[in-house]
Protein backbone atom coordinates (compact mmCIF):
# COMPACT_ATOMS: atom_id res chain seq x y z
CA UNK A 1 -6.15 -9.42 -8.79
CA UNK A 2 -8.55 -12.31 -8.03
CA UNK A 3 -10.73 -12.10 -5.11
CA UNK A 4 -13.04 -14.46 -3.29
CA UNK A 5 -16.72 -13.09 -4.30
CA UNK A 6 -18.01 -11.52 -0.96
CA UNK A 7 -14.36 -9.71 -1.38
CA UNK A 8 -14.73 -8.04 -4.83
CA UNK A 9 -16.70 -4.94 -3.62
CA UNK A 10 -14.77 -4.62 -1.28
CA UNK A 11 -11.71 -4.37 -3.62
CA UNK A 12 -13.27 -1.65 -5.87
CA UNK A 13 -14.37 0.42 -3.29
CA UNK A 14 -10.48 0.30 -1.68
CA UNK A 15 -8.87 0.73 -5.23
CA UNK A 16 -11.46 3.64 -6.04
CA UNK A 17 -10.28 5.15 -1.99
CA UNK A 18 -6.98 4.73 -2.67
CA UNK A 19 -6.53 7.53 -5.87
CA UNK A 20 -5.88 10.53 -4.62
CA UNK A 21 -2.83 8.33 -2.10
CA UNK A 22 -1.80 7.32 -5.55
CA UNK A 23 -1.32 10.18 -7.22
CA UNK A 24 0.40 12.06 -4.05
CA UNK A 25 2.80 8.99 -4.03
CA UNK A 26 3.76 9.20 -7.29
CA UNK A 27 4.17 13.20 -7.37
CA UNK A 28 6.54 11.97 -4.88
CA UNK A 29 8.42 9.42 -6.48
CA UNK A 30 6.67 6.24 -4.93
CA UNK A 31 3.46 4.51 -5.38
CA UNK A 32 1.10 1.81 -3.63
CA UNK A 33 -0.84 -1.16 -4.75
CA UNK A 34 -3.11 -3.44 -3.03
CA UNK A 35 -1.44 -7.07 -1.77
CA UNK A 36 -4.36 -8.87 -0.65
CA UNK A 37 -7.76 -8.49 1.32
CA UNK A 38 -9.00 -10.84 4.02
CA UNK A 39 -12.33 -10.75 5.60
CA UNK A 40 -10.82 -8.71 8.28
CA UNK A 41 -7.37 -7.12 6.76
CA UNK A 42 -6.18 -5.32 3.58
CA UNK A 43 -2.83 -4.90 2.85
CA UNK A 44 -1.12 -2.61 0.70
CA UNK A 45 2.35 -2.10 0.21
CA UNK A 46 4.26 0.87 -0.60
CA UNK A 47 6.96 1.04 -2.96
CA UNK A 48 9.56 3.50 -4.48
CA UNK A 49 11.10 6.32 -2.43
CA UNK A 50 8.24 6.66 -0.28
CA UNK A 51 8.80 2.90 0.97
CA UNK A 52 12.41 4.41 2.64
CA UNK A 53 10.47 7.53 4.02
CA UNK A 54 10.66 8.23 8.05
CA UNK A 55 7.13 7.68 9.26
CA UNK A 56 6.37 6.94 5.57
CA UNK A 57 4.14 3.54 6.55
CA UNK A 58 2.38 5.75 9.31
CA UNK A 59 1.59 8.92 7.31
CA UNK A 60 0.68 6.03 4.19
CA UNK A 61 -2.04 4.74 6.79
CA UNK A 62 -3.15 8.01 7.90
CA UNK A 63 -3.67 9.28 4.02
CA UNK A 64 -5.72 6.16 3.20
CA UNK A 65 -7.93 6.19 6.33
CA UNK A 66 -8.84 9.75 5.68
CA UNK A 67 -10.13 8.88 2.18
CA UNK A 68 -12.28 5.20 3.29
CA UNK A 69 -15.63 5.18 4.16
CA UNK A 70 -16.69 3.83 7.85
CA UNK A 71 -17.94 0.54 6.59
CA UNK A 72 -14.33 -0.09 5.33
CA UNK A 73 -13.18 1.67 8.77
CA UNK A 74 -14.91 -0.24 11.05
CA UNK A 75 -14.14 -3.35 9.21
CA UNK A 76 -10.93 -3.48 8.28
CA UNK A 77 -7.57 -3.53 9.62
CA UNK A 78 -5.35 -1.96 7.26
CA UNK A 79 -1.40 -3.18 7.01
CA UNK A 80 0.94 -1.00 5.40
CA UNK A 81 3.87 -2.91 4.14
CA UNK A 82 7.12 -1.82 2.39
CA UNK A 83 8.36 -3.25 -0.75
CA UNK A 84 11.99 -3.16 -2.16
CA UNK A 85 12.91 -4.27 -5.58
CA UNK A 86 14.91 -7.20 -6.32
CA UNK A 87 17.00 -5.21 -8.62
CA UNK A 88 17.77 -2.90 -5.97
CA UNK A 89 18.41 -5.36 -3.16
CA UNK A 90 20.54 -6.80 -5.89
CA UNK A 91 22.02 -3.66 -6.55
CA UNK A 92 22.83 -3.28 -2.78
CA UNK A 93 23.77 -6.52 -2.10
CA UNK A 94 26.90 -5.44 -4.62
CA UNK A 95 27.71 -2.91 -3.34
CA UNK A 96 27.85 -4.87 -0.19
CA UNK A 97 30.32 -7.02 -1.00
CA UNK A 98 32.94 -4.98 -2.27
């Protein structure tokens, strides 16, 4: 994913904080994935069952703070976002209209 410079550390340091969310996502059926990083936001989005869980975006957020370090912290907003699939909003849309 191409970064601005000054954003590239950043980036590895995220991706390397966000493993252990990764693999608890996917033992769950879902995964996450980084969407972009600003000088004073990253967002990530969530995908798979976990992006139709309850409190799913909140306990997401939680998860990654937990494994950042306080100069991401203190830095960063972080902006957990939910992704469908277009062939299951295709899928639904179907459905739908029967």
């Amino acid at each position: 994913m191409p970064f601005k410079e000054e954003l590239k550390k950043t980036y590895e340091i995220f991706e390397e904080s966000l493993v252990s969310v990764k693999k608890y996502m996917q033992s769950h059926g879902g995964d996450i994935s980084i969407v972009d990083i600003s000088p004073k936001k990253i967002e990530v989005k969530i995908s798979g069952a976990c992006a139709f869980c309850q409190g799913g975006k909140e306990e997401i957020r939680e998860l990654i703070m937990s494994n950042l370090s306080d100069e991401i912290k203190n830095n960063y907003e972080i902006e957990v976002v939910s992704y469908i699939s277009s062939d299951l909003l295709d899928q639904a849309k179907e459905i739908l209209s029967r």
